[in-house]
PDB file of N, CA and C in Angstrom:
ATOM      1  N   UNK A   1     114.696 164.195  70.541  1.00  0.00           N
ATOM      2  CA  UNK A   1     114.565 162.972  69.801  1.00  0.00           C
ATOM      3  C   UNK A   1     114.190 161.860  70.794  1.00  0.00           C
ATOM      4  N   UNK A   2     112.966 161.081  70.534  1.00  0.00           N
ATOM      5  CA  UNK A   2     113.044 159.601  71.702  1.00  0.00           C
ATOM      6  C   UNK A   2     113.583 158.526  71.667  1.00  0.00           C
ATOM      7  N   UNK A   3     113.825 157.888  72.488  1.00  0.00           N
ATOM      8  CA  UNK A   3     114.587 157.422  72.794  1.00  0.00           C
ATOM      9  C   UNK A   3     114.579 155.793  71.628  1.00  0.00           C
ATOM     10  N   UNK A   4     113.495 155.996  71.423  1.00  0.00           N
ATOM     11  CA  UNK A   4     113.240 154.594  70.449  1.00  0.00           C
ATOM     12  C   UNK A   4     114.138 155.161  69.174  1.00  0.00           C
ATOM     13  N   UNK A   5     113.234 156.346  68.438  1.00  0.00           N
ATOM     14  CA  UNK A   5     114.463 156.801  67.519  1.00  0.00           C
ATOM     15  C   UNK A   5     115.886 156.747  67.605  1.00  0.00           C
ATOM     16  N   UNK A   6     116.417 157.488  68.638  1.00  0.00           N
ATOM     17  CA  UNK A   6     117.040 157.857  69.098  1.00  0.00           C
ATOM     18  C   UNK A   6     118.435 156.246  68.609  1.00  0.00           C
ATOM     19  N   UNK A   7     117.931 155.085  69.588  1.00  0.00           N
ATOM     20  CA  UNK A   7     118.796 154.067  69.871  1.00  0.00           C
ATOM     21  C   UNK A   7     118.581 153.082  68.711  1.00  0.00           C
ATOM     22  N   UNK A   8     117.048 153.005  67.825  1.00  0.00           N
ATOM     23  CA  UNK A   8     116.553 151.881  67.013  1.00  0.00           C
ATOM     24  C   UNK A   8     115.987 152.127  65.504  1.00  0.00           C
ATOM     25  N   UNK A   9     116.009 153.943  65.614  1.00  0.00           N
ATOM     26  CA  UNK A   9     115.389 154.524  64.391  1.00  0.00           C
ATOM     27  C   UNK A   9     113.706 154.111  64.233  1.00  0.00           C
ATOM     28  N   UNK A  10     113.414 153.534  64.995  1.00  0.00           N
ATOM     29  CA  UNK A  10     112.117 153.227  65.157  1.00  0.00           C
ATOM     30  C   UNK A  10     111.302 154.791  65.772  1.00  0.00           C
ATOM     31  N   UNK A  11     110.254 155.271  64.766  1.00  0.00           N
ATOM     32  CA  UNK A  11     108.893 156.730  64.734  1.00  0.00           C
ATOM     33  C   UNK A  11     108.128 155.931  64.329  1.00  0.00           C
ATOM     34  N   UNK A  12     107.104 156.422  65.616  1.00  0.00           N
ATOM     35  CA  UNK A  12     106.142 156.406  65.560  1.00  0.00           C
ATOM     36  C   UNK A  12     105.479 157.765  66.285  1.00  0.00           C
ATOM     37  N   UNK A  13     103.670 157.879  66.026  1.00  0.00           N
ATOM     38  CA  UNK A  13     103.139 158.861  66.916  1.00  0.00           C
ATOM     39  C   UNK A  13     103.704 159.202  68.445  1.00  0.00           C
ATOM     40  N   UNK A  14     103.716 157.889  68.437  1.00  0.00           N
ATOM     41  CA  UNK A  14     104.884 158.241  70.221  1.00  0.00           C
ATOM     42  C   UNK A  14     105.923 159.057  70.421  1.00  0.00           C
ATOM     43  N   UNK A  15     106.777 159.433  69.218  1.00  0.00           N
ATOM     44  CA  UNK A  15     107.942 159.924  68.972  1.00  0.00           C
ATOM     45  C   UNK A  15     107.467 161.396  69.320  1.00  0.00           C
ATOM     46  N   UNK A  16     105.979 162.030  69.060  1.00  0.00           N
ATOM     47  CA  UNK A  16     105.552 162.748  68.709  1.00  0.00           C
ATOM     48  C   UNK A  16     105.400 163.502  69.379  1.00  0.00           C
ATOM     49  N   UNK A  17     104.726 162.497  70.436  1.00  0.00           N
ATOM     50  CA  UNK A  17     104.183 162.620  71.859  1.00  0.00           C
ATOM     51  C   UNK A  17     105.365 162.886  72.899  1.00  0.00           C
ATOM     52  N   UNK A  18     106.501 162.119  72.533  1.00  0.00           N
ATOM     53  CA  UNK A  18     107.950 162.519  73.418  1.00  0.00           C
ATOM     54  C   UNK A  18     108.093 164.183  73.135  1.00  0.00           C
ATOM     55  N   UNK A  19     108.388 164.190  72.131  1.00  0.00           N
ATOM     56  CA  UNK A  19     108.520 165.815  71.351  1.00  0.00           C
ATOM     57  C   UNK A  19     107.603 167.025  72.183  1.00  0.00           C
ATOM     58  N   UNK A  20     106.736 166.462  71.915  1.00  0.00           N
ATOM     59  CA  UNK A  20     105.791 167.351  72.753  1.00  0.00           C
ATOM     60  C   UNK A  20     105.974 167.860  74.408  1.00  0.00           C
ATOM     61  N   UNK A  21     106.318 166.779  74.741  1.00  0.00           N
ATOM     62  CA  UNK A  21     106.950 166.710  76.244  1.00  0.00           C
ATOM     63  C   UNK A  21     108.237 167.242  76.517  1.00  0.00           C
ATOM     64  N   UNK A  22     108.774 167.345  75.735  1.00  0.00           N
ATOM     65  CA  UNK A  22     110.216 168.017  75.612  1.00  0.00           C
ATOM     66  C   UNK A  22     109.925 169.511  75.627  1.00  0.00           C
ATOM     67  N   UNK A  23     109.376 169.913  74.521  1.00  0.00           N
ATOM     68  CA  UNK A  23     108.560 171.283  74.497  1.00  0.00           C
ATOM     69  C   UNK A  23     107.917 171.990  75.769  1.00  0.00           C
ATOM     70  N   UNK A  24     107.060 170.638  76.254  1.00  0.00           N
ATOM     71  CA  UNK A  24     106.235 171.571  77.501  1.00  0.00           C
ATOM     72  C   UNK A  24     107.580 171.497  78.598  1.00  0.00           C
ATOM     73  N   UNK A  25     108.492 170.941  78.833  1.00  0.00           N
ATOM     74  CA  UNK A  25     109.401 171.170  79.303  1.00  0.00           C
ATOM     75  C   UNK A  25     110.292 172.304  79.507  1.00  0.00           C
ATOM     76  N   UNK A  26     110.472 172.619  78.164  1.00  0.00           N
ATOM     77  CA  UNK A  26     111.437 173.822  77.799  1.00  0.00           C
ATOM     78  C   UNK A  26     110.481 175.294  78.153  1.00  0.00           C
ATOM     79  N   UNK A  27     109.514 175.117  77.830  1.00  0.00           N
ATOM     80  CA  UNK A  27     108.369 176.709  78.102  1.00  0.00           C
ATOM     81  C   UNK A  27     108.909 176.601  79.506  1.00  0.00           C
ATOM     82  N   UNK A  28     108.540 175.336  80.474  1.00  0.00           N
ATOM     83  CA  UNK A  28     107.852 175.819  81.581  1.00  0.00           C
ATOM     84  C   UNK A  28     109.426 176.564  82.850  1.00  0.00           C
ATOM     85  N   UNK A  29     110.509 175.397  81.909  1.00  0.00           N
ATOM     86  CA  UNK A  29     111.996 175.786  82.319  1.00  0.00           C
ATOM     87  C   UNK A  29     113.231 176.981  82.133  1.00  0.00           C
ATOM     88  N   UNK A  30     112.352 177.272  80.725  1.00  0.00           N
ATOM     89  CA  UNK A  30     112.994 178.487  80.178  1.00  0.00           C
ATOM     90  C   UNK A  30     114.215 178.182  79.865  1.00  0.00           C
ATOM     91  N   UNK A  31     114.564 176.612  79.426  1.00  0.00           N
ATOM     92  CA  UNK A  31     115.729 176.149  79.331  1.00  0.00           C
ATOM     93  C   UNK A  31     115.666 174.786  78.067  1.00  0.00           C
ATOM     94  N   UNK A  32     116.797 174.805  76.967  1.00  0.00           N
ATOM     95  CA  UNK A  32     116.728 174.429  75.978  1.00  0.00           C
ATOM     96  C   UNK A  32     116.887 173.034  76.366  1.00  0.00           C
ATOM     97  N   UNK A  33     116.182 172.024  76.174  1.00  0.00           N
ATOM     98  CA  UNK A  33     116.604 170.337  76.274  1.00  0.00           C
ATOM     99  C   UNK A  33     118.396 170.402  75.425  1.00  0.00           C
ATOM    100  N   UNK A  34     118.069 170.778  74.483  1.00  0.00           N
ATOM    101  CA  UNK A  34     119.652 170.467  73.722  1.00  0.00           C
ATOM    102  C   UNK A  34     120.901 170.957  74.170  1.00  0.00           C
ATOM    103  N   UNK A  35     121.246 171.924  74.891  1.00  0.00           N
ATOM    104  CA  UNK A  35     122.088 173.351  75.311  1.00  0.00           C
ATOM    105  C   UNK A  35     122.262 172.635  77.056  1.00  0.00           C
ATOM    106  N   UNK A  36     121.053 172.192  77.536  1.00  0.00           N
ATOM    107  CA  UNK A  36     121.137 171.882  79.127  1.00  0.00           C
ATOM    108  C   UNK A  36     122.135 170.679  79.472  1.00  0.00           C
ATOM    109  N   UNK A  37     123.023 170.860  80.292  1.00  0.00           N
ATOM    110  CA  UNK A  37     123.392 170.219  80.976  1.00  0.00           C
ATOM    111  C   UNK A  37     123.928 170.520  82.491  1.00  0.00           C
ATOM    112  N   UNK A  38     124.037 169.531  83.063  1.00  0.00           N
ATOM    113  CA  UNK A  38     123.780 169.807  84.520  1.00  0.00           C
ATOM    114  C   UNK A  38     125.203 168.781  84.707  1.00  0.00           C
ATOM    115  N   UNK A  39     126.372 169.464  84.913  1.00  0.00           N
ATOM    116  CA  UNK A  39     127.540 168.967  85.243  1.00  0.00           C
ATOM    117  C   UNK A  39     127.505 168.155  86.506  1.00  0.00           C
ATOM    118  N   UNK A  40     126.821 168.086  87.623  1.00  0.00           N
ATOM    119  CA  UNK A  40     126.680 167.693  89.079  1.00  0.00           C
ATOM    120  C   UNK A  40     126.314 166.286  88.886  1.00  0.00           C
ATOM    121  N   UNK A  41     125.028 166.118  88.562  1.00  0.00           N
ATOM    122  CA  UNK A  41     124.304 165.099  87.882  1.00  0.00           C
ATOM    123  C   UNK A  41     124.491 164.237  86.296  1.00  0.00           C
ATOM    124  N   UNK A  42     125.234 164.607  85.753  1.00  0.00           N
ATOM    125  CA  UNK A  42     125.603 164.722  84.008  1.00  0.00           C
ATOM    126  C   UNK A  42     124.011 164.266  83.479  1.00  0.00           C
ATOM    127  N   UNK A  43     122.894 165.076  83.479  1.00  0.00           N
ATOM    128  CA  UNK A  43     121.784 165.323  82.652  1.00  0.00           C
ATOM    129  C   UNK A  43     121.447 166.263  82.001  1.00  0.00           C
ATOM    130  N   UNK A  44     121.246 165.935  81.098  1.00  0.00           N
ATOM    131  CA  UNK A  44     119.993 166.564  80.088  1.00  0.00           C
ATOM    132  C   UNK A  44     119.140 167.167  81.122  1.00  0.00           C
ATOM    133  N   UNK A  45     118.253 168.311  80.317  1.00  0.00           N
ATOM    134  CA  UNK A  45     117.387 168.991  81.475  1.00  0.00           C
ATOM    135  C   UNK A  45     116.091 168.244  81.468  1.00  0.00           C
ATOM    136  N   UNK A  46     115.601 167.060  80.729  1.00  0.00           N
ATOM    137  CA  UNK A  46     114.965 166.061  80.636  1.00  0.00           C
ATOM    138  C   UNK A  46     114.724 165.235  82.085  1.00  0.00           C
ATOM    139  N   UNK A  47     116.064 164.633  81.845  1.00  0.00           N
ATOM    140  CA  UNK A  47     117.005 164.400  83.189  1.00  0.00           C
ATOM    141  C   UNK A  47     116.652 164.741  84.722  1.00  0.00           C
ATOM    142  N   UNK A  48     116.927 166.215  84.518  1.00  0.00           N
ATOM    143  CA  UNK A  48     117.098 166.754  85.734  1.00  0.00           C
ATOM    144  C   UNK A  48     115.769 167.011  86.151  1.00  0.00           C
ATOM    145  N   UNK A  49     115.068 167.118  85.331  1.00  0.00           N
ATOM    146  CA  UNK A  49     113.604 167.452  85.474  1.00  0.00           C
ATOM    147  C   UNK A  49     112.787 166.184  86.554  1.00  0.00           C
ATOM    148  N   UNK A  50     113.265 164.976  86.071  1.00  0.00           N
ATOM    149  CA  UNK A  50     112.867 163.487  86.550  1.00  0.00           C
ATOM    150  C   UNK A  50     113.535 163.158  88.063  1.00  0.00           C
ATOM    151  N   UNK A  51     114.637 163.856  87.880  1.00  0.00           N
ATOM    152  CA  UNK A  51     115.662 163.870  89.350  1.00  0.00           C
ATOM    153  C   UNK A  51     114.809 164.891  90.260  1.00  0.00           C
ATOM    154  N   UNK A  52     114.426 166.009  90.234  1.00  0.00           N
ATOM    155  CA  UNK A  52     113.571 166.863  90.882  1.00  0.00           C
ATOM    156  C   UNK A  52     112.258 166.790  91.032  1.00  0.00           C
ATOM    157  N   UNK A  53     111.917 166.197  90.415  1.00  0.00           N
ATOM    158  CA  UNK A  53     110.201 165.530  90.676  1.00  0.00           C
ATOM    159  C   UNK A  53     110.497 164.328  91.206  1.00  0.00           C
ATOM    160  N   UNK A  54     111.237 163.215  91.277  1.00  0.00           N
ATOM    161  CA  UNK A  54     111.493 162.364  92.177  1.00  0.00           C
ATOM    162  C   UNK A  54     111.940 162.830  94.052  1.00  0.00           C
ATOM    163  N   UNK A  55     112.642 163.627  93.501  1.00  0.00           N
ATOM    164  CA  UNK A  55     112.810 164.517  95.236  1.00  0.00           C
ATOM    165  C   UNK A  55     111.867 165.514  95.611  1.00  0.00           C
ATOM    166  N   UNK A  56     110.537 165.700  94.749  1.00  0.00           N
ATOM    167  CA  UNK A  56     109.757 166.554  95.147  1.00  0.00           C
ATOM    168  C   UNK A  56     110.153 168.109  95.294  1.00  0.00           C
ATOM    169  N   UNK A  57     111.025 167.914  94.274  1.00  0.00           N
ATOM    170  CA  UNK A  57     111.292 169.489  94.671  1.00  0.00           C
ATOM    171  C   UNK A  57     111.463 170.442  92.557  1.00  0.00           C
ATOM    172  N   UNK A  58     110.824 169.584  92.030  1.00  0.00           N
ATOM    173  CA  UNK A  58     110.403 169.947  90.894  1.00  0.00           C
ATOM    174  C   UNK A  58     109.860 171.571  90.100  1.00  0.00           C
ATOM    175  N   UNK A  59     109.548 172.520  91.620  1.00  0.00           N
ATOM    176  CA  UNK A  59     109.386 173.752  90.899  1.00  0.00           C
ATOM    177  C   UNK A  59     110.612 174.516  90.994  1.00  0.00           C
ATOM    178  N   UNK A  60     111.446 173.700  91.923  1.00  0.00           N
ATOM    179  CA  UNK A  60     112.603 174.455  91.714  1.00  0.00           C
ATOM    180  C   UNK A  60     113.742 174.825  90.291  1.00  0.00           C
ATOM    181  N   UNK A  61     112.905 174.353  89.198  1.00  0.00           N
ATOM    182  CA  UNK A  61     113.664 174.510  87.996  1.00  0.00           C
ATOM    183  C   UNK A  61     112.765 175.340  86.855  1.00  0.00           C
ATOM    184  N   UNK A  62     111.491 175.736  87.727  1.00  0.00           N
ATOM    185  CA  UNK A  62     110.399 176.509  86.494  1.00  0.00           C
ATOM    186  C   UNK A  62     111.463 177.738  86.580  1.00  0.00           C
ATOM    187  N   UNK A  63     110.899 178.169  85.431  1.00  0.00           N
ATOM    188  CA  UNK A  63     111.604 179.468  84.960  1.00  0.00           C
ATOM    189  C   UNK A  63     111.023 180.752  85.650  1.00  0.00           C
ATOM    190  N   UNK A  64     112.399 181.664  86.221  1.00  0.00           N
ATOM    191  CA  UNK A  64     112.080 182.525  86.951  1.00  0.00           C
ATOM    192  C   UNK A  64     111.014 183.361  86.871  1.00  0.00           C
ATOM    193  N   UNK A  65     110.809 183.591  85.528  1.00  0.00           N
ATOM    194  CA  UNK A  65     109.812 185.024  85.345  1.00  0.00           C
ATOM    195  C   UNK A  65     108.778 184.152  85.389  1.00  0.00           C
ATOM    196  N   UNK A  66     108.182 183.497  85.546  1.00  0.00           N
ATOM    197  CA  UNK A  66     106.674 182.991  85.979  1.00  0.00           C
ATOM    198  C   UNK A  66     106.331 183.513  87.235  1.00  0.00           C
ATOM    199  N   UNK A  67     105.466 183.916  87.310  1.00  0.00           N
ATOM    200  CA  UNK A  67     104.937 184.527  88.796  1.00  0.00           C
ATOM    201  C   UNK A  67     104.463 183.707  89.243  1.00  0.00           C
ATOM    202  N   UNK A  68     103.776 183.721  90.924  1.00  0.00           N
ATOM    203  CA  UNK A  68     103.659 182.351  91.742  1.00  0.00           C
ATOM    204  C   UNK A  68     102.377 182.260  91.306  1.00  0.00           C
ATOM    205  N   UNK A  69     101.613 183.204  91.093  1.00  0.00           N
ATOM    206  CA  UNK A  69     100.318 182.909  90.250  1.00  0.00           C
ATOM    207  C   UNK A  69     100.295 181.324  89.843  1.00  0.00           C
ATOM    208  N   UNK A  70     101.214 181.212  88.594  1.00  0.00           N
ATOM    209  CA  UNK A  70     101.049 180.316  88.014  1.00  0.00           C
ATOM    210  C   UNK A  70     101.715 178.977  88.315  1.00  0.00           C
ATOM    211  N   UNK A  71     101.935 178.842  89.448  1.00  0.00           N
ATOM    212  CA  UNK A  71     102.444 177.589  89.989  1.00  0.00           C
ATOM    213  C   UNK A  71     101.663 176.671  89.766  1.00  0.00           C
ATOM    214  N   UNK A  72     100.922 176.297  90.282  1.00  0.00           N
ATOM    215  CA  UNK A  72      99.987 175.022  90.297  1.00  0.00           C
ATOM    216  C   UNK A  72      99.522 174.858  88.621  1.00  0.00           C
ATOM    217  N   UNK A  73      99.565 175.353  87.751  1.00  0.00           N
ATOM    218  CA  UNK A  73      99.608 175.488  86.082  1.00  0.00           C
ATOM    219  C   UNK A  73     100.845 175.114  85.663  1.00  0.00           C
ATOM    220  N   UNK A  74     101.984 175.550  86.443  1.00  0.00           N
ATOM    221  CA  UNK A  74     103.296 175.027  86.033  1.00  0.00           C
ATOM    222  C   UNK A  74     103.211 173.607  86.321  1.00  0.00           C
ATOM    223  N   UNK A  75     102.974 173.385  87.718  1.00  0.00           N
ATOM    224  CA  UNK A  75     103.509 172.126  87.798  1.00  0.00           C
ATOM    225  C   UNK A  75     102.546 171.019  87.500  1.00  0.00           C
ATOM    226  N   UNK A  76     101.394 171.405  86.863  1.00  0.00           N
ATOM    227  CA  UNK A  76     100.489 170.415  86.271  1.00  0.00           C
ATOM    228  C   UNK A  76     101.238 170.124  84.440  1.00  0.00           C
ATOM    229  N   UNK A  77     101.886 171.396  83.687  1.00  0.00           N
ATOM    230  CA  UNK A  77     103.019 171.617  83.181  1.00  0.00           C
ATOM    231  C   UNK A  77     103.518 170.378  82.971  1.00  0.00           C
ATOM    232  N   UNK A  78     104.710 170.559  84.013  1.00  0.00           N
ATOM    233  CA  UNK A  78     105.426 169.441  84.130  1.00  0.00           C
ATOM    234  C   UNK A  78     105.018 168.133  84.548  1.00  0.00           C
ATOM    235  N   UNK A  79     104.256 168.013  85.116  1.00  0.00           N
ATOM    236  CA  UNK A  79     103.109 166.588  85.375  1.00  0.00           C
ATOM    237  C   UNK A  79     103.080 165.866  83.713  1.00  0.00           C
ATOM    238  N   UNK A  80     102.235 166.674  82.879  1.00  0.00           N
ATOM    239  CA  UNK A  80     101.906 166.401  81.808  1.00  0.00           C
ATOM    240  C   UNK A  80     103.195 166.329  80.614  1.00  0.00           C
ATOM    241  N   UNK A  81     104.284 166.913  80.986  1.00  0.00           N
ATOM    242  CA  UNK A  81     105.922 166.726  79.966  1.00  0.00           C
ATOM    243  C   UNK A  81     106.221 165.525  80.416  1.00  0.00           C
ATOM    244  N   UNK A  82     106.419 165.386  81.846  1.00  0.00           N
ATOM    245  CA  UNK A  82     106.958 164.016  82.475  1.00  0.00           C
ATOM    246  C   UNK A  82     106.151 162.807  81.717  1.00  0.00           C
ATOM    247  N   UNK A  83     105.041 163.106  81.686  1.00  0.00           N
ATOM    248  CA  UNK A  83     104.279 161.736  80.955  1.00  0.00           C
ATOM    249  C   UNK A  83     104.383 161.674  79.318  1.00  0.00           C
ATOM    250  N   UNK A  84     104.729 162.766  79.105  1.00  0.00           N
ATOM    251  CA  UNK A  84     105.355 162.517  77.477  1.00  0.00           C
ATOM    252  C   UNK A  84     106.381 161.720  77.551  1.00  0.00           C
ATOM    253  N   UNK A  85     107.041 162.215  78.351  1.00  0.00           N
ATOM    254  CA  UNK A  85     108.980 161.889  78.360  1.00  0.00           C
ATOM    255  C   UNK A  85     109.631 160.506  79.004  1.00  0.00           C
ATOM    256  N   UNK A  86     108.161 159.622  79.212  1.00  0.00           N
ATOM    257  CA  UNK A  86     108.750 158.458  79.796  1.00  0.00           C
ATOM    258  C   UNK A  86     109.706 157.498  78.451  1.00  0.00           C
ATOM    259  N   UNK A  87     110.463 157.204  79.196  1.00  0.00           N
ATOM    260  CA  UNK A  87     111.462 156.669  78.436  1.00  0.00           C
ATOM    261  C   UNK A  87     110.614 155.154  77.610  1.00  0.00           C
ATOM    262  N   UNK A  88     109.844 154.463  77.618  1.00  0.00           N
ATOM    263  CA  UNK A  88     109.303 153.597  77.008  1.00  0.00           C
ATOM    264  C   UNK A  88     107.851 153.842  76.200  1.00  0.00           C
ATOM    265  N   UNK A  89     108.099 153.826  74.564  1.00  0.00           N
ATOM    266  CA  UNK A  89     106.802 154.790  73.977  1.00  0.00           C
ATOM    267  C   UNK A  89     105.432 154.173  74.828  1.00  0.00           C
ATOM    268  N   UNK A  90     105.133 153.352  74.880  1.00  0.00           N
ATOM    269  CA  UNK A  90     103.937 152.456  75.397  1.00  0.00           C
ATOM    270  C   UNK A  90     103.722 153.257  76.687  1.00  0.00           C
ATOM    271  N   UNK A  91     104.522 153.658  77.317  1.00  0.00           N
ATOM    272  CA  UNK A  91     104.050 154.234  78.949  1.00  0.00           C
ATOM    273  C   UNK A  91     103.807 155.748  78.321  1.00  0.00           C
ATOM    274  N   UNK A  92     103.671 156.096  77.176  1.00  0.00           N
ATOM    275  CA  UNK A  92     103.691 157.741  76.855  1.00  0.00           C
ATOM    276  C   UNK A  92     102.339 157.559  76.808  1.00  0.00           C
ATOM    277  N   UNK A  93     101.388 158.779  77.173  1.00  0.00           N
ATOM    278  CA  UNK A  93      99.444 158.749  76.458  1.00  0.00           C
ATOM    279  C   UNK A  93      99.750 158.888  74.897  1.00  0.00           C
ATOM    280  N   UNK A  94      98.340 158.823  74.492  1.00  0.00           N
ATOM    281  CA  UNK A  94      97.935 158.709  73.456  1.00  0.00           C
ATOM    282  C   UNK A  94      97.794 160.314  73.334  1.00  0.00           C
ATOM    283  N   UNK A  95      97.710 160.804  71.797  1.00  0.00           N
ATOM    284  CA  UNK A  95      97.476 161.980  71.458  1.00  0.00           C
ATOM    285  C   UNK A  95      95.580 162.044  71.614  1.00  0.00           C
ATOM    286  N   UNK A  96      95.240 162.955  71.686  1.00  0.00           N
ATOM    287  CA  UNK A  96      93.763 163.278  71.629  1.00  0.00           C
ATOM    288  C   UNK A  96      93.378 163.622  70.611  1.00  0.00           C
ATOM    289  N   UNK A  97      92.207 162.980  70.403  1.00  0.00           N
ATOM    290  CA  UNK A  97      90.982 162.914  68.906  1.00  0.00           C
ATOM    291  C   UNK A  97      91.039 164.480  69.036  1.00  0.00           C
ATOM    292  N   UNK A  98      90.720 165.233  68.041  1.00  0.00           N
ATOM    293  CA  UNK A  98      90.207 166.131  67.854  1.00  0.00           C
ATOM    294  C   UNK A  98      89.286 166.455  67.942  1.00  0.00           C
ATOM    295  N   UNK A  99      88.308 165.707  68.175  1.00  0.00           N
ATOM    296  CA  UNK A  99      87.338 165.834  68.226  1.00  0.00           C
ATOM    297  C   UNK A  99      86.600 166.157  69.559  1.00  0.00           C
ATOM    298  N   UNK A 100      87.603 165.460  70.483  1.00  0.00           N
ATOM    299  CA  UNK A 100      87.587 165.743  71.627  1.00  0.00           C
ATOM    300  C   UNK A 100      88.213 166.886  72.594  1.00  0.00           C
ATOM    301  N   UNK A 101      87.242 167.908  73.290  1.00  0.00           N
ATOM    302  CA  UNK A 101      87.790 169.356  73.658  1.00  0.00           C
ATOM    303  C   UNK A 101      87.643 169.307  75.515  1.00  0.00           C
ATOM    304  N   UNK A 102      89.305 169.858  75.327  1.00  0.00           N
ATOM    305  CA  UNK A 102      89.151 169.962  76.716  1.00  0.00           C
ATOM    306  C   UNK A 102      88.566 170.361  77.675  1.00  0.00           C
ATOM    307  N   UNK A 103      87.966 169.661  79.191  1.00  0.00           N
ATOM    308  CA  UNK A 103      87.027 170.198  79.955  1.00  0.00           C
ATOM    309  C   UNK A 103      85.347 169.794  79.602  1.00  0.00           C
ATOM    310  N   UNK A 104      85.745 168.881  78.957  1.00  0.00           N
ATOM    311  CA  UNK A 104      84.546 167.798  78.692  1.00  0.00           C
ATOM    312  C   UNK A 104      84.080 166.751  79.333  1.00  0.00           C
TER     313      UNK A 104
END
């Protein structure tokens, strides 16, 4: 849920866009946003996600069975959740036209 909802009941597309980021979160973590908590830190895996990309040490929470293959996919991954998940809708992107296809 974002945080606008969350505190003001205020949805919008942004809400949407948080959601989404939560999601690419959970694939890339193998770990439920709702279920996570991190007793050390008291976060959400939201949270912890922002605490580990601030210390640069952010792949340390991808989910094991990913092979190293896919590192640099993961952590572009999480690049792209983190920018869902900023806590103010206005700093979240915009969803993409449809019309518009990736690698264009």
């Amino acid at each position: 849920m974002s945080p606008e909802y969350a505190m003001e009941g205020m949805f919008s597309i942004k809400s949407d866009v948080y959601s989404f980021g939560v999601l690419m979160l959970e694939i890339v973590t193998g770990k439920r946003n709702s279920s996570y908590y991190n007793e050390k830190t008291n976060f959400n895996m939201v949270g912890h996600v922002w605490e580990l990309w601030r210390d640069g040490k952010c792949m340390d929470i991808l989910n094991s069975t990913l092979d190293e293959e896919f590192a640099e996919e993961a952590s572009r991954c999480v690049q792209i959740g983190l920018l869902c998940v900023q806590e103010y809708a206005s700093d979240r992107p915009n969803v993409v036209s449809s019309s518009v296809h990736v690698g264009e």
